[in-house]
Protein backbone atom coordinates (compact mmCIF):
# COMPACT_ATOMS: atom_id res chain seq x y z
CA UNK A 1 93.44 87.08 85.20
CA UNK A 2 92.86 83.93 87.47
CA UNK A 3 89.38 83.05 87.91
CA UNK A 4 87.58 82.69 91.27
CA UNK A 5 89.39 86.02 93.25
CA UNK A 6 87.97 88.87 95.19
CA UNK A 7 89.05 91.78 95.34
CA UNK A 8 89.67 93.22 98.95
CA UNK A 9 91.83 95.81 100.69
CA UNK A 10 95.31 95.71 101.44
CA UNK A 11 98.25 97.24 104.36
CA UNK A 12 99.59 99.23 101.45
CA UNK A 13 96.19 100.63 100.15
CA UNK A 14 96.09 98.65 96.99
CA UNK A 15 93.93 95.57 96.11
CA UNK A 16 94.59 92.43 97.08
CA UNK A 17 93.12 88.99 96.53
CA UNK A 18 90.92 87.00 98.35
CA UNK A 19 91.09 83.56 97.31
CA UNK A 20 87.35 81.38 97.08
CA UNK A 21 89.92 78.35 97.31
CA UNK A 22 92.78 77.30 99.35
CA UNK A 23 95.58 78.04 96.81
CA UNK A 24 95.77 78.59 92.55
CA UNK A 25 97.83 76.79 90.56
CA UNK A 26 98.77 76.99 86.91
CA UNK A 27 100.66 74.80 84.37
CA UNK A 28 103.46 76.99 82.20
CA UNK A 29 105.14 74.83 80.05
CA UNK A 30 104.50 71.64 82.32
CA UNK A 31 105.53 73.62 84.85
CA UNK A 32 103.50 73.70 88.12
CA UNK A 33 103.16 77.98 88.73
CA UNK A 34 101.79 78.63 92.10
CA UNK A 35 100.00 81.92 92.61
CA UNK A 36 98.90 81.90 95.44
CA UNK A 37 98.94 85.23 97.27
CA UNK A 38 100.58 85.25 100.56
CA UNK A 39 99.42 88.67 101.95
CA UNK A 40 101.74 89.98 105.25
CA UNK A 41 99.77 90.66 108.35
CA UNK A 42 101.16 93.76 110.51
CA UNK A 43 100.23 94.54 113.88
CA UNK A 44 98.39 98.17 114.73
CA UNK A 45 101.72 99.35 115.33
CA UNK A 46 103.61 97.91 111.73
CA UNK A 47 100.58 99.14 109.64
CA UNK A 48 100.97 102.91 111.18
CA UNK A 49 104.81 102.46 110.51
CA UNK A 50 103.32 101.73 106.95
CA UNK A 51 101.15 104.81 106.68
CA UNK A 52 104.18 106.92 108.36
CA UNK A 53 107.09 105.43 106.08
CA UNK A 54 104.44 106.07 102.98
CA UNK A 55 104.22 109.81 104.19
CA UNK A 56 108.43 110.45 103.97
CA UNK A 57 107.96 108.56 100.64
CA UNK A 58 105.67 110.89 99.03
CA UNK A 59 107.59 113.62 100.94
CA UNK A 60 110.95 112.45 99.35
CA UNK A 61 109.06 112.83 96.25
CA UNK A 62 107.76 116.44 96.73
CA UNK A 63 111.58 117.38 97.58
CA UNK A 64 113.20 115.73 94.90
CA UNK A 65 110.91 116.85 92.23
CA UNK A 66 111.04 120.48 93.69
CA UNK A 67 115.14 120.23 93.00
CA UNK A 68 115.33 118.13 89.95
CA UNK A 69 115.20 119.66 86.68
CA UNK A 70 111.51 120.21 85.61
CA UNK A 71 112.04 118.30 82.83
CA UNK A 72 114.14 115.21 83.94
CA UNK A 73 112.51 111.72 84.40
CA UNK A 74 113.39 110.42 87.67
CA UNK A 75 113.12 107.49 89.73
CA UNK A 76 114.49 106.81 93.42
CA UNK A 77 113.62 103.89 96.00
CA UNK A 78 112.67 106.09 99.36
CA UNK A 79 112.21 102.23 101.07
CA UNK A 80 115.91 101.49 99.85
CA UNK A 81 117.42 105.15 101.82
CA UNK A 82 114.75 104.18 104.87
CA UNK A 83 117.34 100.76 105.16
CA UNK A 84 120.79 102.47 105.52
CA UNK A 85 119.22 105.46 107.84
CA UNK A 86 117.63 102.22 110.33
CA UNK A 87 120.87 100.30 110.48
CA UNK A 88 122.35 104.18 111.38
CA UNK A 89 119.30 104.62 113.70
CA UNK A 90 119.84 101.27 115.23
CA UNK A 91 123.27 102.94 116.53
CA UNK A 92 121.93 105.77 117.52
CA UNK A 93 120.59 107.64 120.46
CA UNK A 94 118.80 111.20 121.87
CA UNK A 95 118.12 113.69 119.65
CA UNK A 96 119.33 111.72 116.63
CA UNK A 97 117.53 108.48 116.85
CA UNK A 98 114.30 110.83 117.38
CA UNK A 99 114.60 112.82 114.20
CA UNK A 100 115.53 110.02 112.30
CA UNK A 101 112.55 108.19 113.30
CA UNK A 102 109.88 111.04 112.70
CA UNK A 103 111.39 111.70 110.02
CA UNK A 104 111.11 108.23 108.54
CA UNK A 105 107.02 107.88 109.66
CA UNK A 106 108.61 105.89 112.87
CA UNK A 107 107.38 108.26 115.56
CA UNK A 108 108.44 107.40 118.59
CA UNK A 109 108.48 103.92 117.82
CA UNK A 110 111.88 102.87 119.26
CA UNK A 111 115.26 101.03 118.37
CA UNK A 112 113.45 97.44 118.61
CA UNK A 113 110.10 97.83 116.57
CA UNK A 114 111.83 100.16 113.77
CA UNK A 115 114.58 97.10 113.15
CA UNK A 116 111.64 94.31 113.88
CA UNK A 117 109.21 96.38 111.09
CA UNK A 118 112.23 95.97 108.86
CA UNK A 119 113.05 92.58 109.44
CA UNK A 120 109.34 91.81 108.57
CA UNK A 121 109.83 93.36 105.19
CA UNK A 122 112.72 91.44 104.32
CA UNK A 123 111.19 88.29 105.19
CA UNK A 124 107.40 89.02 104.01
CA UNK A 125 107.62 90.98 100.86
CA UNK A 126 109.44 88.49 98.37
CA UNK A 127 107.03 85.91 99.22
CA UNK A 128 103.92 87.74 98.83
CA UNK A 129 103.74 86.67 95.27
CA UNK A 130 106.27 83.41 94.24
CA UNK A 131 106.10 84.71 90.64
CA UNK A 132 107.87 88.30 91.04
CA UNK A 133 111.34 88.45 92.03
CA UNK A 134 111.84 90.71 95.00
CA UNK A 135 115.42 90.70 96.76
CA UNK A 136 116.18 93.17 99.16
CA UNK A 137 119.93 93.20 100.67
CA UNK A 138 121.78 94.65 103.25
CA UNK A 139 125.32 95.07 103.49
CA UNK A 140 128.30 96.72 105.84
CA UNK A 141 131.97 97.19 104.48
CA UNK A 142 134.36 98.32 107.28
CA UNK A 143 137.77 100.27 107.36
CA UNK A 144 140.15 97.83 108.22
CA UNK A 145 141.30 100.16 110.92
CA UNK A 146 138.28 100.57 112.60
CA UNK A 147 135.99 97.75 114.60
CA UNK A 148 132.24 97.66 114.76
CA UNK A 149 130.31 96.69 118.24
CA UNK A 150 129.73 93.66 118.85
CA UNK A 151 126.07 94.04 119.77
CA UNK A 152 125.46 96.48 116.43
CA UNK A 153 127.10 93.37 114.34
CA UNK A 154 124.61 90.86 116.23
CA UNK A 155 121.81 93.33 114.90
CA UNK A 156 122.98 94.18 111.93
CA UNK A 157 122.50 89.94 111.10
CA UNK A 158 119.66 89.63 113.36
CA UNK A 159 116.87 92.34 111.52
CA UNK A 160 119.17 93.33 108.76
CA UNK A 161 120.77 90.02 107.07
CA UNK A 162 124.13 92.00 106.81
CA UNK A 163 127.44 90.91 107.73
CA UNK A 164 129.94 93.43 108.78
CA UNK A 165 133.31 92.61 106.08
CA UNK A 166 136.75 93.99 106.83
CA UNK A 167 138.25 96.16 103.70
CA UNK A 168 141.14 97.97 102.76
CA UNK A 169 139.88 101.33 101.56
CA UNK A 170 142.41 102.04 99.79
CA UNK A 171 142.57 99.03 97.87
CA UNK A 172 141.03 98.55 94.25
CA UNK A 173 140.09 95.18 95.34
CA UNK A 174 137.63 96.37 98.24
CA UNK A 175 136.20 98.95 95.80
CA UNK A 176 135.70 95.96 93.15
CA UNK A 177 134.32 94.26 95.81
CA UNK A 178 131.75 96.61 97.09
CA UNK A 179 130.42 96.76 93.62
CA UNK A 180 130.24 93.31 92.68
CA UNK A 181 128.27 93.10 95.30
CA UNK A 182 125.78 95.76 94.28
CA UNK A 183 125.88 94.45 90.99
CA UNK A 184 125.07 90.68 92.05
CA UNK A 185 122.29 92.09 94.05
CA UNK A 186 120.45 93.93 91.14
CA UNK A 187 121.08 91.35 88.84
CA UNK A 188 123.32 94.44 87.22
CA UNK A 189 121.09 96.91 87.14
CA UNK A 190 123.62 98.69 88.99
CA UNK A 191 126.67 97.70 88.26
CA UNK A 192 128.73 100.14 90.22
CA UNK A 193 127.74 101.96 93.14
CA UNK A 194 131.11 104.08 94.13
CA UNK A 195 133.60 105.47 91.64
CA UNK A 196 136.35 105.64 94.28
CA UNK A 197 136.96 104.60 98.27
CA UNK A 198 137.92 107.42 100.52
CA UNK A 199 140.36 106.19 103.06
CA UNK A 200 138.60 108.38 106.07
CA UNK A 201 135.19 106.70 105.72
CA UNK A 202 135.16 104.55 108.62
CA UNK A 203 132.19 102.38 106.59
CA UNK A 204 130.27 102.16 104.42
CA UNK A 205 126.19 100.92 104.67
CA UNK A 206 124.82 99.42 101.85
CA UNK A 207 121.06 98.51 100.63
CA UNK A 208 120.02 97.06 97.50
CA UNK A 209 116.24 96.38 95.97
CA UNK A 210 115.80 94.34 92.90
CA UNK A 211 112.24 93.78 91.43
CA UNK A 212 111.13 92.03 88.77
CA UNK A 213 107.86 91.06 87.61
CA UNK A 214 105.22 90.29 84.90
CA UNK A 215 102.53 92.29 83.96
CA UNK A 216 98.83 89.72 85.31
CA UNK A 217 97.88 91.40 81.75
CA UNK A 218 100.38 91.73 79.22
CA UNK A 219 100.78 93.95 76.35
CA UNK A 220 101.10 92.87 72.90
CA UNK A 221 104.18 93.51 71.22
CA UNK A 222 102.20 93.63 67.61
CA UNK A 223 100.05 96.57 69.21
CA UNK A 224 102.63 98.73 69.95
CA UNK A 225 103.34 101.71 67.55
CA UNK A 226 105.34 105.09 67.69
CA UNK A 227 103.40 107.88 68.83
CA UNK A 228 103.47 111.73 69.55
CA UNK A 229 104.47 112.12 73.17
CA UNK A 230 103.92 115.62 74.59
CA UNK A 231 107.19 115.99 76.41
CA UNK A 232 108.22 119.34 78.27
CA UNK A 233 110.13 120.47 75.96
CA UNK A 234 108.19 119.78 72.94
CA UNK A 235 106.60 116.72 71.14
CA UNK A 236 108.42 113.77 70.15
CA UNK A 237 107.74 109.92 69.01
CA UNK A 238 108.06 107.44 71.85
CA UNK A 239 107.07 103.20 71.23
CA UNK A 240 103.26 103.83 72.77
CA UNK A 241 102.16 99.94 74.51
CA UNK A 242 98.51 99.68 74.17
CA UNK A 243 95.86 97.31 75.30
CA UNK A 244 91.79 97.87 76.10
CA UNK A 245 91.10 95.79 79.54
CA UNK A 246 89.93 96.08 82.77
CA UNK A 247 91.61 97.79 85.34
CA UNK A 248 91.10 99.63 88.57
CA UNK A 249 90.62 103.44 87.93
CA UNK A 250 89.95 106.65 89.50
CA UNK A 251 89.77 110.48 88.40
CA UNK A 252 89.63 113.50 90.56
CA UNK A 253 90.02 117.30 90.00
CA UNK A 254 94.12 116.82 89.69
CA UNK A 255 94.52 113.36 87.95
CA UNK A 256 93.32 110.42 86.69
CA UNK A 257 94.27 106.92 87.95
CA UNK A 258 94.91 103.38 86.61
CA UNK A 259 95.81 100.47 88.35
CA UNK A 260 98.08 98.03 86.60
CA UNK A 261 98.51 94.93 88.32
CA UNK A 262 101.24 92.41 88.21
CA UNK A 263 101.03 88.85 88.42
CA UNK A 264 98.61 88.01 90.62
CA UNK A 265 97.96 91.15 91.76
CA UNK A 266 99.71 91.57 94.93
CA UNK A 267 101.92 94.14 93.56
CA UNK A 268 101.09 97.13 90.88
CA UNK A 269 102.16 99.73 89.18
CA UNK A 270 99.44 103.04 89.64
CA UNK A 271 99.97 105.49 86.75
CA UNK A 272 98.79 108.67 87.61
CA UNK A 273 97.55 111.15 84.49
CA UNK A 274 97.64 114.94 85.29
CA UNK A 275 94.13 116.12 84.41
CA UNK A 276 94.35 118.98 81.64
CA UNK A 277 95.06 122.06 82.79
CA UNK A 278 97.42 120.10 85.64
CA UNK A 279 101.42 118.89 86.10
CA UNK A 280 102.57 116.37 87.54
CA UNK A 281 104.02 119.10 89.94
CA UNK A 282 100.00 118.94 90.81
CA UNK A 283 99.97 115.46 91.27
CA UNK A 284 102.73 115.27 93.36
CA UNK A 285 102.14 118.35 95.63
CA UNK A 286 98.33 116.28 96.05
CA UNK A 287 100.53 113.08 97.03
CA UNK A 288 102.15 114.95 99.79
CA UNK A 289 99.59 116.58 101.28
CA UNK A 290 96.89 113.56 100.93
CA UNK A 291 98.78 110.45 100.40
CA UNK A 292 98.13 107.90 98.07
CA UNK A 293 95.46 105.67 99.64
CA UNK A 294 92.53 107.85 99.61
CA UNK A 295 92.63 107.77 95.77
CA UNK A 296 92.87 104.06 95.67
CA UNK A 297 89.98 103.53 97.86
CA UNK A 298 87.89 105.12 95.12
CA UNK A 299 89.16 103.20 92.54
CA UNK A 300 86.97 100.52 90.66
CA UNK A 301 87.42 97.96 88.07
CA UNK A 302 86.01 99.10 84.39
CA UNK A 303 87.30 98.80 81.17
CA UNK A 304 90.20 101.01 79.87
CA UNK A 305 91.94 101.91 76.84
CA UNK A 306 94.98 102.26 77.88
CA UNK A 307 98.55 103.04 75.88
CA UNK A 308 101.73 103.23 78.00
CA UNK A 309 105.17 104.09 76.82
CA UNK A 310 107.86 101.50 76.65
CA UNK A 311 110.33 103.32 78.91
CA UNK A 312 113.70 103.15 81.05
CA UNK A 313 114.51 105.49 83.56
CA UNK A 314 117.90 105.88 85.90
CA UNK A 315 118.42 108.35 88.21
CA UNK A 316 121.60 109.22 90.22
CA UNK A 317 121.86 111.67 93.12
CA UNK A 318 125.57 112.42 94.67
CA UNK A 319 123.62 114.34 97.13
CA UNK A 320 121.24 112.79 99.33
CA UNK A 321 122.16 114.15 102.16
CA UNK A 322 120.89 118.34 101.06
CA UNK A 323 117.76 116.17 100.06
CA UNK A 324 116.97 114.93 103.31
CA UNK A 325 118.38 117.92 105.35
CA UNK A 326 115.50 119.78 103.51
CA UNK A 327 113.01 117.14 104.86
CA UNK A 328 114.06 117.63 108.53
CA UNK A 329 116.81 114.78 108.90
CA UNK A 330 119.93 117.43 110.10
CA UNK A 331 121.89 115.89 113.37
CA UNK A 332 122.62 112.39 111.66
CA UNK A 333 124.85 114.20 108.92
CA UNK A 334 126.79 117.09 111.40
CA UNK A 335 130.06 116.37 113.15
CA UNK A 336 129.45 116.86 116.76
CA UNK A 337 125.53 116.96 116.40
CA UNK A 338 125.21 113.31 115.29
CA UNK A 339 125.04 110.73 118.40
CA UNK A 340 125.97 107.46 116.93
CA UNK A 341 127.90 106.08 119.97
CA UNK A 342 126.73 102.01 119.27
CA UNK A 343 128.04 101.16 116.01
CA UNK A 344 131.89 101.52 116.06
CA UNK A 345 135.06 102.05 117.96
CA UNK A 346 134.78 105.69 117.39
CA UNK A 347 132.31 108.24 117.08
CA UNK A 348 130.82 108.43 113.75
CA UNK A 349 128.25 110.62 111.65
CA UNK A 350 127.51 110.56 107.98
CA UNK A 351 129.44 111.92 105.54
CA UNK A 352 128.38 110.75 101.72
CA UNK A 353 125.05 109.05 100.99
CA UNK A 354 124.10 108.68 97.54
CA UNK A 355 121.38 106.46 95.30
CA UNK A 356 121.38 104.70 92.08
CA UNK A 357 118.16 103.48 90.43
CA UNK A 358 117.03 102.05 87.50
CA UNK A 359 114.04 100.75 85.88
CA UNK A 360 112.68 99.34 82.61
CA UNK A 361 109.35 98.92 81.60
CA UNK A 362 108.18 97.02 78.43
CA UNK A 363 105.21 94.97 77.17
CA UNK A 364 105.56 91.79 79.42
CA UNK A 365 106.21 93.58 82.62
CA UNK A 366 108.65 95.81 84.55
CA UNK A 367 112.56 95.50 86.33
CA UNK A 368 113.78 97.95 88.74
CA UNK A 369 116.75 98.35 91.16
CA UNK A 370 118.51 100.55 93.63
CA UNK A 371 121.44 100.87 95.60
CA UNK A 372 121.59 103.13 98.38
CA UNK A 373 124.80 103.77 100.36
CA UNK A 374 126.01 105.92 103.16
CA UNK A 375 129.41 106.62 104.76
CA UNK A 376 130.47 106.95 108.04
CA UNK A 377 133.21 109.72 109.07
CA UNK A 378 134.93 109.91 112.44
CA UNK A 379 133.77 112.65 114.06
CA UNK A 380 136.02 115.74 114.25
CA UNK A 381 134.49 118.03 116.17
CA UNK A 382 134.61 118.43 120.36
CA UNK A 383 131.46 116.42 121.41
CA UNK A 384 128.95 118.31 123.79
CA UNK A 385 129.94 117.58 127.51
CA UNK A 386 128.07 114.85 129.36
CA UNK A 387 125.18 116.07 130.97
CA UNK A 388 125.79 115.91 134.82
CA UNK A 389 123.64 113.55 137.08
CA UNK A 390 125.20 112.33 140.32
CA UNK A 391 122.83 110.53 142.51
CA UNK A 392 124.85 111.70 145.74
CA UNK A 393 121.33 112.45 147.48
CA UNK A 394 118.33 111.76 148.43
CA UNK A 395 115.90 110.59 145.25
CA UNK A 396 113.36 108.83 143.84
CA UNK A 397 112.11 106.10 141.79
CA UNK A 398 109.89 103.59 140.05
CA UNK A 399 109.97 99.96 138.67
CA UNK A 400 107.99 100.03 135.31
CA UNK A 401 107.20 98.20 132.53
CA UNK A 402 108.27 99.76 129.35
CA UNK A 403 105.69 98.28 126.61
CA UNK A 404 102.62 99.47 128.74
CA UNK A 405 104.04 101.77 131.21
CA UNK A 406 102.67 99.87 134.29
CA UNK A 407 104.32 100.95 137.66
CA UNK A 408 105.29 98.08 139.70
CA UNK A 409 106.47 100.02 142.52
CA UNK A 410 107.72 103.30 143.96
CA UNK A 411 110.39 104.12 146.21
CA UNK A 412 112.36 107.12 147.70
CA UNK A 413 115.88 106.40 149.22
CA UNK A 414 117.49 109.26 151.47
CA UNK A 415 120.43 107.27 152.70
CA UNK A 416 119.08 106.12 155.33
């Protein structure tokens, strides 16, 4: 723990630092470590993006756990699929970019502040704390028969860091390729992303988050021991990590909470305990309906013995697209429904999206990674005819301006 910090709150509901001087510094190994937090300051607007994007997260949660096996460990990166569906969202329009933006926590945002509260992430979050490794990556593979928009390529660089790159799909080189790159962006977590290329995809959108970081206090190696874990389907010995410290906890009706902090505490881990007599099906059905941030706010520093298993987790889901059907997200993913006129040379909707995620958790700290990816089809079906509107009479209009809605003027023009 470094000495001289206040704790205070924080955009994402967890604790932060308040610094009584102008920066930290400590020597590792002659090393000079800064740890300095560098907190992110949102507008009114970002933070309820925040609170909204944290809502489908615990949402994606809820849905997932009600289709997983009961039993099955899990873990997914909700922020990773919110990526690929706002470079697909940046493309699209009507009906589609609506529900994808509710959906999402967006509201009625728009285009602009959805890609701008993206591009904020990607800048803000690695830098938060100089001692955890945070990469987040964005990527666009293309058909080599098809041609992306110019203006969706000049966004795609411009909020999303991704450049558009030409493939042959049915190449084994361009499926190499696509993986190398997911694997050089987890560090190979993920090593592979897509077992095969199908020729029809017209591309293929890519995200990638790799995290790594050091617990602020670490667990001693010599203190961990094998212990009886209650699993679901009956006991078993798991390596139990174990420390007594001081950490920020909470306890309600459904769970208990404890705060584990990393580094210098700009990020965490919470590890939430179903009370007895609760499952995490509880705890989970509690996240949904209340979110997470209430429970934090009640959380205070006291000591805690605490033991934690050494674990690793991946998940894999060939199906994300059921998943978020289920949450609301239809016209995106329906030939015909799905209007996604700005990002290509045709008429596109998607037709695969899938996740891989990984994460390891051990005495000094924890490493996780996902790679989400989505594919674009050509749309099939007839589109639905252009609605009508010839202006081949008398009408009338305004000059407005679109942040605050302030009319500038009126008019009426008959012709004459």
């Amino acid at each position: 723990m470094v000495a001289g910090m206040m704790m205070s709150g924080s955009l994402f509901g967890q604790p932060t630092l308040q610094l009584q001087k102008a920066e930290v510094k400590a020597f590792v190994k002659d090393t000079v470590v800064d740890l300095t937090p560098h907190p992110i300051h949102l507008s009114d607007a970002q933070k309820a993006f925040v609170d909204g994007n944290n809502a489908f997260t615990l949402n994606f949660l809820k849905t997932v756990n009600a289709t997983d096996a009961a039993d099955k460990s899990f873990i997914y990166s909700p922020l990773s699929i919110t990526y690929v569906l706002s470079m697909v969202n940046d493309a699209s329009v009507g009906k589609t970019e609506k529900e994808l933006e509710k959906v999402m926590g967006f509201g009625e945002g728009g285009i602009l502040s959805v890609n701008e509260f993206c591009k904020t992430l990607i800048d803000s979050l690695p830098n938060v704390d100089r001692q955890v490794q945070l990469h987040i990556a964005n990527a666009i593979f293309v058909n080599q028969h098809n041609q992306l928009k110019d203006q969706f390529q000049r966004e795609m660089r411009k909020y999303y860091g991704a450049m558009a790159e030409s493939l042959d799909f049915t190449s084994q080189a361009s499926l190499n390729r696509i993986n190398g790159w997911c694997n050089a962006r987890t560090k190979g977590m993920i090593p592979e992303i897509l077992e095969k290329l199908d020729p029809a995809v017209i591309s293929y959108l890519l995200n990638a988050i790799y995290f790594k970081a050091g617990w602020t206090n670490e667990f001693s190696e010599s203190l961990t021991r094998n212990e009886v874990f209650n699993a679901p389907k009956g006991k078993k010995e798991l390596p139990m990590m174990h420390q007594e410290n001081h950490f920020r906890y909470a306890k309600n009706d459904v769970f208990a909470l404890v705060d584990l902090p990393y580094s210098n505490q700009m990020w965490s881990m919470t590890v939430m305990l179903p009370e007895p007599g609760k499952s995490t099906n509880d705890v989970i059905n509690y996240l949904a309906e209340n979110g997470l941030t209430p429970c934090l706010k009640s959380a205070y520093a006291q000591k805690v013995d605490l033991k934690l298993p050494r674990f690793e987790t991946e998940s894999e889901t060939e199906d994300l697209i059921e998943t978020l059907k289920t949450m609301g997200i239809t016209r995106v993913f329906t030939d015909g429904l799905a209007e996604i006129p700005n990002m290509c040379d045709v008429d596109v909707y998607i037709g695969m999206m899938l996740q891989k995620a990984r994460i390891k958790v051990n005495e000094s700290g924890s490493e996780a990674a996902a790679v989400t990816v989505a594919g674009m089809m050509k749309c099939t079906s007839v589109p639905q005819p252009p609605v009508i509107f010839h202006a081949d009479r008398p009408f009338v209009y305004v000059i407005r301006e679109a942040s605050t809605g302030v009319i500038l003027f009126v008019g009426k023009y008959t012709g004459q």
